[in-house]
Protein backbone atom coordinates (compact mmCIF):
# COMPACT_ATOMS: atom_id res chain seq x y z
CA UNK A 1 67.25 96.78 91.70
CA UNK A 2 66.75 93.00 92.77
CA UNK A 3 66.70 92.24 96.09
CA UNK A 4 69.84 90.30 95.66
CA UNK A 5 71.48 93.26 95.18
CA UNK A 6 72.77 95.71 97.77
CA UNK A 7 74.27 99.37 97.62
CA UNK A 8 76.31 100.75 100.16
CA UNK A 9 77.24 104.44 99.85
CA UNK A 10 80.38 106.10 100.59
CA UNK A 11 79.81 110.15 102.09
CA UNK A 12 83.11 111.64 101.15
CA UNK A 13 81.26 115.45 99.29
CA UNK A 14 82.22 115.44 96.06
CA UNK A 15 84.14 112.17 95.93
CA UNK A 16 81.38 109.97 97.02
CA UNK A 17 80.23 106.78 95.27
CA UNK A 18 78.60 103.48 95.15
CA UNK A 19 79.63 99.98 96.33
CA UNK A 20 77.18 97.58 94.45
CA UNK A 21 76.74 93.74 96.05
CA UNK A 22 75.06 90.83 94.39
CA UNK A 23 75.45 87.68 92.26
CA UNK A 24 76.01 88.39 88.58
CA UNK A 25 76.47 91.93 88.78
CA UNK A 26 79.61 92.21 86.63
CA UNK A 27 76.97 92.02 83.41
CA UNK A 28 76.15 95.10 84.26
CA UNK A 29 79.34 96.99 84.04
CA UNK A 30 78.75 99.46 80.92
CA UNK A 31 75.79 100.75 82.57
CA UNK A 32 77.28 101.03 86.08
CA UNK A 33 80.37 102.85 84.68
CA UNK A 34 78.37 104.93 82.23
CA UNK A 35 75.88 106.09 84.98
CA UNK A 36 79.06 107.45 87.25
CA UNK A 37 81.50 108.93 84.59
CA UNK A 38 82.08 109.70 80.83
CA UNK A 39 83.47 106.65 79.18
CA UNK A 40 84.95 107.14 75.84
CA UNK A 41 87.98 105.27 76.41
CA UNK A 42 88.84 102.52 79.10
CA UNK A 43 91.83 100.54 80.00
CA UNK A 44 91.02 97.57 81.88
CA UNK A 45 94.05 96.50 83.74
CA UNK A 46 94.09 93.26 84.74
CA UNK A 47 96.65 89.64 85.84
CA UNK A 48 97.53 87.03 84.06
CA UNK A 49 95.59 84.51 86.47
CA UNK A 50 92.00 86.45 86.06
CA UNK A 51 92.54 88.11 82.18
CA UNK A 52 90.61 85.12 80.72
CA UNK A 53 88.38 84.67 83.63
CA UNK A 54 86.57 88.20 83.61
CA UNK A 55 89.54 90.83 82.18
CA UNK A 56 88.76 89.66 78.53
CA UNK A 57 84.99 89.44 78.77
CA UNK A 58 84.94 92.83 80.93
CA UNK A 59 86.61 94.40 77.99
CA UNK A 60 84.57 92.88 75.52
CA UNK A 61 81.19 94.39 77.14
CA UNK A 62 82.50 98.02 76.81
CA UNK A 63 83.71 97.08 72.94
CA UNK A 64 79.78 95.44 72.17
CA UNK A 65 78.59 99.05 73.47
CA UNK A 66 81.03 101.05 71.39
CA UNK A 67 83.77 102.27 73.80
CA UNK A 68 87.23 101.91 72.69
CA UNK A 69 88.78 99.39 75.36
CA UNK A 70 92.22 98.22 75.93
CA UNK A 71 93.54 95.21 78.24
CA UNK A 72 96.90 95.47 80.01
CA UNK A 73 97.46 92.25 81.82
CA UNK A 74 100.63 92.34 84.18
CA UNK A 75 102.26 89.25 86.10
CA UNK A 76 99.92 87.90 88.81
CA UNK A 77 101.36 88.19 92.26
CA UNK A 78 102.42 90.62 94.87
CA UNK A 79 105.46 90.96 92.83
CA UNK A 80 103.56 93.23 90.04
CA UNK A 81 103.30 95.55 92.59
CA UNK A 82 106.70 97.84 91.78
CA UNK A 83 107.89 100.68 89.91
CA UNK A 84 108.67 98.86 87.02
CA UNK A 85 105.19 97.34 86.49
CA UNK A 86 103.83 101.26 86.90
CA UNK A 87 106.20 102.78 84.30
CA UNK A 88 105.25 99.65 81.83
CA UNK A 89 101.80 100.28 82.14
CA UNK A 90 102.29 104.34 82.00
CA UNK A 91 104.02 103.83 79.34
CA UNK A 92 101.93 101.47 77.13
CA UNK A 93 98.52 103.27 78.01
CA UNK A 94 100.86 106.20 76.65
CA UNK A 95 101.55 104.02 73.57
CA UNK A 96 97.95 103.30 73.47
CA UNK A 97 96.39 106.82 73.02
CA UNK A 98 95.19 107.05 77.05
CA UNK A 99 94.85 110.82 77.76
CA UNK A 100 93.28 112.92 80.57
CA UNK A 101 89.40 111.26 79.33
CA UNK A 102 90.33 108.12 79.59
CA UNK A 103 88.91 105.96 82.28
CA UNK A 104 90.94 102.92 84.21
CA UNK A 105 88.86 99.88 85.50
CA UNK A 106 90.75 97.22 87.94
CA UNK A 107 89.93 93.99 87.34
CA UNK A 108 91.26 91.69 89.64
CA UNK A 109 92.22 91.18 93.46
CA UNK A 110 94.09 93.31 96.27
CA UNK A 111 97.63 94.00 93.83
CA UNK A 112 95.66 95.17 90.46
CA UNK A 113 93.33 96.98 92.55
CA UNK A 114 96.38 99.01 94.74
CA UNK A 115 98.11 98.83 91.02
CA UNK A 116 95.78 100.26 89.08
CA UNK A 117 94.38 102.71 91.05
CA UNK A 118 97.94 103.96 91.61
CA UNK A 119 98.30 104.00 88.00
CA UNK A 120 95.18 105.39 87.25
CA UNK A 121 96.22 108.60 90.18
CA UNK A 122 98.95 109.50 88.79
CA UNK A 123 98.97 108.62 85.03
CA UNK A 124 98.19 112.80 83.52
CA UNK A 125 97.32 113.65 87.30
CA UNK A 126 94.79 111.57 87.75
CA UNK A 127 92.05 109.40 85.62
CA UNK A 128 88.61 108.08 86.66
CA UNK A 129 88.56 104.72 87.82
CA UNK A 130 86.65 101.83 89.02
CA UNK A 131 87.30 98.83 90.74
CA UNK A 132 85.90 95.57 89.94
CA UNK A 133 87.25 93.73 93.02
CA UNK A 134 87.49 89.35 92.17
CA UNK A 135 89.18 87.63 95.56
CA UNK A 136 86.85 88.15 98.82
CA UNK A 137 90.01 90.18 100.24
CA UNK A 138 89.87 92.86 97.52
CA UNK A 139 86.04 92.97 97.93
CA UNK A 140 85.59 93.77 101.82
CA UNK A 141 88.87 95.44 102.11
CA UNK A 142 90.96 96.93 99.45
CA UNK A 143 88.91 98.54 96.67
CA UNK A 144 86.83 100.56 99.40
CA UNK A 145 88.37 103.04 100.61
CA UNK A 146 90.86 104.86 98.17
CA UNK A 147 94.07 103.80 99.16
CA UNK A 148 96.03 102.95 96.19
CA UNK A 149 100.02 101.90 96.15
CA UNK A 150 103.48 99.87 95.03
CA UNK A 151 105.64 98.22 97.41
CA UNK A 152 109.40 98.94 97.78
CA UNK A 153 111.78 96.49 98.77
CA UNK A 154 112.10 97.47 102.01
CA UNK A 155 108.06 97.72 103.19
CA UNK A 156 104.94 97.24 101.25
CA UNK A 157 102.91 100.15 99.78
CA UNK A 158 105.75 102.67 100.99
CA UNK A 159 104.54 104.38 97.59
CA UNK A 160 101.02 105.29 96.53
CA UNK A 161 98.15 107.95 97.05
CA UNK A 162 94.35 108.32 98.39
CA UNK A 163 92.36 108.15 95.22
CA UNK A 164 89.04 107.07 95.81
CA UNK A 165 87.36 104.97 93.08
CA UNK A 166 84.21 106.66 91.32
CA UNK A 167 82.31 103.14 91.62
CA UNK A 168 83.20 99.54 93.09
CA UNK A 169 81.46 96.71 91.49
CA UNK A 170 81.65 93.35 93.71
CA UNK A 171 80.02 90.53 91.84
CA UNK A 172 79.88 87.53 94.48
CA UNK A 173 79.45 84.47 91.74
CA UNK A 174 83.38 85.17 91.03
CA UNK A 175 83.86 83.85 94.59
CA UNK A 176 83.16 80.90 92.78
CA UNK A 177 85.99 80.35 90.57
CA UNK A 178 88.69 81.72 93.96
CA UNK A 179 90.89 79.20 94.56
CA UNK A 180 90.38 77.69 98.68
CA UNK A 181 93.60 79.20 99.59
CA UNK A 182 92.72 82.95 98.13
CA UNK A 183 89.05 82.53 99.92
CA UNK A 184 90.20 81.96 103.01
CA UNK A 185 93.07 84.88 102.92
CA UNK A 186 90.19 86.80 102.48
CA UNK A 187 88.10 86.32 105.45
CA UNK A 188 91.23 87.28 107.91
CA UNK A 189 90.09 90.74 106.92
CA UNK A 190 86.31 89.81 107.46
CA UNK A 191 87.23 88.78 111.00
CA UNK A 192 89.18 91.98 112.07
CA UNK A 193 86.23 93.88 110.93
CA UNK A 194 84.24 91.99 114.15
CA UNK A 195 87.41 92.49 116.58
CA UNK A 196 87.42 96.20 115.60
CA UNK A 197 84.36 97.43 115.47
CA UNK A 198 81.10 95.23 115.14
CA UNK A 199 81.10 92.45 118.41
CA UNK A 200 77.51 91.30 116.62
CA UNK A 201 79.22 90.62 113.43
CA UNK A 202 82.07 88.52 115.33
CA UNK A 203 79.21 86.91 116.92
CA UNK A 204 77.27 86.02 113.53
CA UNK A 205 80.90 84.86 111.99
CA UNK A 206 81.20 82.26 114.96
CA UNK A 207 77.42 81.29 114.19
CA UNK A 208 77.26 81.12 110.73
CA UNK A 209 81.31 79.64 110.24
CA UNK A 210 79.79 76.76 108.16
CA UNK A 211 77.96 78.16 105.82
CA UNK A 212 80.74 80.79 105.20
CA UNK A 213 83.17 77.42 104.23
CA UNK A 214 80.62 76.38 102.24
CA UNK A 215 80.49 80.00 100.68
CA UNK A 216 76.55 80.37 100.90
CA UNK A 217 75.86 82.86 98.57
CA UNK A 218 72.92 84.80 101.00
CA UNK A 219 75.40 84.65 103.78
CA UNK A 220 78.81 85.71 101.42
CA UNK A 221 76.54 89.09 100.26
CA UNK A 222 75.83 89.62 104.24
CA UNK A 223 79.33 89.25 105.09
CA UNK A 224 80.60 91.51 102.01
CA UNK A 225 77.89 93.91 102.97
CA UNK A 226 78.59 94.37 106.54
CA UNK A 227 82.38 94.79 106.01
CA UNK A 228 82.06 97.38 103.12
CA UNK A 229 79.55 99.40 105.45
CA UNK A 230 81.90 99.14 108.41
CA UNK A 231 84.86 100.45 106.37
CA UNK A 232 82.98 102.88 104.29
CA UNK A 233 82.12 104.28 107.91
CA UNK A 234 86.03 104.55 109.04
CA UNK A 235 86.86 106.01 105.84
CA UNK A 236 83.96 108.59 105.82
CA UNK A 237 85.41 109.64 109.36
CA UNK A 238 88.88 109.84 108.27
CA UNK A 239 89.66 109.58 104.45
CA UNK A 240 93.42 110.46 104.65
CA UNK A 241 94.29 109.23 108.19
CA UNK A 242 94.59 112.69 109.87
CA UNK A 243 92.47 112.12 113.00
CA UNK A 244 93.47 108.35 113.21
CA UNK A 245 90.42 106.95 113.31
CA UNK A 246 91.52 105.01 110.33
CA UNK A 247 94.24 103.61 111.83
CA UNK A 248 92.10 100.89 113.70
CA UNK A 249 92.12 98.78 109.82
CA UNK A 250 95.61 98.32 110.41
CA UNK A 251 94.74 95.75 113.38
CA UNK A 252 97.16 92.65 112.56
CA UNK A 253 98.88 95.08 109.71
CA UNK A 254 102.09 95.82 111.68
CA UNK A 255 103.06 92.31 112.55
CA UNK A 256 101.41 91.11 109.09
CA UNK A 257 103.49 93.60 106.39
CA UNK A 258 106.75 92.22 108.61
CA UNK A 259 105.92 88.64 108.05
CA UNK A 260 105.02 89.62 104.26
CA UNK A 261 108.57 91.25 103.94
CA UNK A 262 110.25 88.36 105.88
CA UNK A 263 109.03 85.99 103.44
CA UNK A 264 110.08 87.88 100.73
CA UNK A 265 106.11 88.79 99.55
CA UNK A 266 106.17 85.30 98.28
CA UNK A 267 105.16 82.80 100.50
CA UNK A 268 102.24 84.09 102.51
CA UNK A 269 99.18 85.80 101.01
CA UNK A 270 98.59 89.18 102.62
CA UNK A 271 95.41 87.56 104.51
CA UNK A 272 97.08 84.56 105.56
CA UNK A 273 100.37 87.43 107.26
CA UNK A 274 96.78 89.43 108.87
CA UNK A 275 95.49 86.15 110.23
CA UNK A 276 98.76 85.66 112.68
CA UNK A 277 99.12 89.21 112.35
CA UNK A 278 95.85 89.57 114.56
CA UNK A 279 96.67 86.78 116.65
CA UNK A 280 100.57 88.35 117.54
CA UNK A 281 98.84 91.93 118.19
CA UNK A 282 96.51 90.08 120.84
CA UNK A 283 99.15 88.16 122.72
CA UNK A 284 100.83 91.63 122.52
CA UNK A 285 97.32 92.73 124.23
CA UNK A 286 97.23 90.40 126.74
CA UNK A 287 101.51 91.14 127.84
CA UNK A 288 100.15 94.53 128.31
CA UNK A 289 97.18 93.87 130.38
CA UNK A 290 94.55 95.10 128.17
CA UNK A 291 92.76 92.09 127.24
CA UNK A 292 91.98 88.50 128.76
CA UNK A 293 93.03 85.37 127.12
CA UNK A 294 89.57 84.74 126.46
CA UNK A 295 89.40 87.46 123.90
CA UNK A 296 92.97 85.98 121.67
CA UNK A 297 91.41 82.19 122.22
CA UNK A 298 87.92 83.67 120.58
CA UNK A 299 90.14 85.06 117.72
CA UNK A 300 92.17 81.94 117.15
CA UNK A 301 89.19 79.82 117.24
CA UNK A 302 87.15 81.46 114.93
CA UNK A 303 90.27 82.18 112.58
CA UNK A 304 91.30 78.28 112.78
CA UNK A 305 87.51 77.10 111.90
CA UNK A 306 87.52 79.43 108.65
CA UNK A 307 90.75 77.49 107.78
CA UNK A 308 93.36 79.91 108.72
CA UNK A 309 96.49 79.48 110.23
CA UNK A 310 97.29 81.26 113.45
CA UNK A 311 100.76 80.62 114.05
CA UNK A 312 104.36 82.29 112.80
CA UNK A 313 106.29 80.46 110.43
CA UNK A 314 108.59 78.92 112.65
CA UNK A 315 111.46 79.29 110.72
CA UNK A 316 111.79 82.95 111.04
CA UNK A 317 113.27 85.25 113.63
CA UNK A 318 111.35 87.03 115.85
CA UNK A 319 114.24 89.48 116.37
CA UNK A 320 113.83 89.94 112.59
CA UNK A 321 110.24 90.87 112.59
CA UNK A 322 110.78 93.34 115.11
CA UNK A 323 113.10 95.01 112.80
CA UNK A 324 111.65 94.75 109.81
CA UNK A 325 108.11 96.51 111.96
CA UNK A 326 110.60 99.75 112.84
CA UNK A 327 110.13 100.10 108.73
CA UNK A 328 105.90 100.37 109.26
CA UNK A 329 104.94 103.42 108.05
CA UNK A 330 103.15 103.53 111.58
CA UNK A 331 106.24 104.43 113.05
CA UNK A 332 105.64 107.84 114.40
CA UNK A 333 109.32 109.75 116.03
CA UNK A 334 111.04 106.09 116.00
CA UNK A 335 108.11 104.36 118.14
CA UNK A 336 106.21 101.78 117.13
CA UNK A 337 102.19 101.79 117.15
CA UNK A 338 99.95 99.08 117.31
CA UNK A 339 96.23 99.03 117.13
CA UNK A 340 95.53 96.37 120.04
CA UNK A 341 92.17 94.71 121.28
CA UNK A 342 90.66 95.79 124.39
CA UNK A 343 87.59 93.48 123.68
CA UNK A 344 85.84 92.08 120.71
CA UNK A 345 84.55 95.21 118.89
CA UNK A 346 87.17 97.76 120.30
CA UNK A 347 90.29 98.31 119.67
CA UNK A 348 92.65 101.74 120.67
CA UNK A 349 96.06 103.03 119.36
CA UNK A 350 98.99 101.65 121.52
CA UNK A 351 102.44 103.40 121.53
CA UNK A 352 106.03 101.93 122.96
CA UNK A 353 105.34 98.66 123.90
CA UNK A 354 109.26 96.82 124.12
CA UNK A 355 111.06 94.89 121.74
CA UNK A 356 111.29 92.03 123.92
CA UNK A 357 107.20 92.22 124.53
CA UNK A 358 106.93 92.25 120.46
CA UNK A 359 109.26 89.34 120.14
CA UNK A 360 107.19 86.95 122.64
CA UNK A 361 104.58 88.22 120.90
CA UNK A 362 105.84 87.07 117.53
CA UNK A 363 106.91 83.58 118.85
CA UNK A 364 104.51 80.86 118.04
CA UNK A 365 101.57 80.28 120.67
């Protein structure tokens, strides 16, 4: 293997597999999928946005080596993410011959990735699947890890299952071709990884900020790579979120899914809701007396140089937000939970703070 080319491993016994990092990886597909599972038949599902970026020619490398592929290509947006959009697709890899041997690959962002997999758990009780993640958000954050899902109307990914992928492929030259807004989304969830667990890695994100806007390609693998091993390490400790330790990925996530359902899962991108997500949770923090201000201004500053906004819309109610969090599946007995700060690289599991503390909170700093 080249040396621009990392692994990172993810312990979970017999459901363990490989996260493979580096530029121009996605030629190697076949062999990557073919190494990890029997592939005789593979549906590569897929959006309209990336389906003639990399779901057609993905398809077409499994066809070249002789594997019967199909290409189901669903709406692009968060939108795709429903009931409807599973039953279609259950019911034309039905139409399509699919059966317990088949083999799912995601090809796309966050929404095919949760869509997918959730497809590819449930469709005859479960198929193999792999995820070939193409924003920076689905690479350090949602294809690692197993969680798979559909939003309701009421709350997002209310629906879904823990069905780890048998292989993640992250090719980092598709960065390339990710639209300014999408890139950025993404690197909200590269900064929570430093505020939740890795104060060096907040510390190299403030350092190297400029080459990360310029999306250095040495730098984007180091960034990938460090976040994939920092999750891979949370989900290795708690793959189903019994003990909790997983719970400290949901930093921002409370606040975030409310501002996502507020909007109507429309108008922000799941990043951009994290990004004031994480800055609401550490005003929250500092009401409560477990942080400083210097630890939110170190957030918003770092946040604000990688081009994200820090700040809730101000057209929405704060006394709606707070509602719409009492829907979080965090909600344990009717109380709300928060994963707060209580410095960079630490965060702890907070229970009962008010509804008047969550509303200054959500209220524009």
């Amino acid at each position: 293997m080249s040396d621009d080319v990392s692994t990172v491993r993810v312990n979970l016994a017999e459901r363990s597999y490989d996260i493979r990092i580096g530029r121009g990886v996605l030629a190697d597909a076949v062999a990557f999928a073919t190494e990890r599972a029997a592939v005789a038949h593979l549906a590569v599902i897929t959006d309209s946005n990336v389906d003639g970026l990399y779901g057609d020619a993905m398809a077409d490398r499994f066809v070249e080596a002789g594997i019967e592929t199909q290409v189901l290509v669903v709406d692009a947006g968060e939108m795709s993410k429903s009931s409807e959009v599973a039953v279609s697709l259950w019911e034309t890899m039905l139409d399509e011959g699919c059966d317990r041997q088949s083999v799912v690959m995601a090809v796309g962002g966050g929404v095919i990735g949760d869509l997918a997999g959730f497809v590819a758990a449930t469709y005859t009780r479960g198929l193999t699947f792999f995820q070939t993640p193409t924003t920076l958000l689905a690479q350090v954050d949602s294809s690692v890890g197993g969680k798979v899902g559909i939003n309701l109307e009421g709350g997002k990914n209310l629906v879904g299952a823990f069905w780890q992928p048998h292989g993640v492929l992250i090719d980092t030259d598709v960065l390339g071709t990710l639209p300014d807004r999408e890139y950025r989304a993404g690197l909200a969830e590269v900064v929570k990884y430093g505020v939740i667990l890795d104060a060096d890695f907040f510390a190299y994100l403030e350092a190297h900020a400029d080459a990360i806007n310029a999306r250095d390609a040495s730098v984007l693998r180091q960034i990938i790579e460090r976040s994939c091993r920092l999750k891979a390490d949370v989900v290795e400790a708690d793959e189903r979120e019994i003990t909790g330790r997983r719970a400290v990925l949901n930093y921002g996530h409370t606040f975030g899914h409310a501002l996502e359902a507020a909007t109507g899962y429309e108008r922000l991108l799941h990043g951009e809701a994290v990004a004031i997500g994480m800055a609401c949770a550490s005003r929250l923090a500092e009401q409560m007396g477990r942080i400083d201000a210097s630890v939110t201004t170190r957030q918003l500053a770092l946040m604000e140089r990688l081009g994200l906004d820090t700040q809730t819309p101000e057209d929405l109610d704060p006394d709606e937000l707070v509602q719409l969090m009492y829907r979080d599946k965090k909600v344990h007995d009717g109380e709300l939970r928060f994963v707060l700060p209580t410095r960079i690289g630490e965060v702890e599991m907070v229970a009962g703070p008010s509804d008047e503390a969550l509303v200054i909170a959500s209220i524009r700093g």
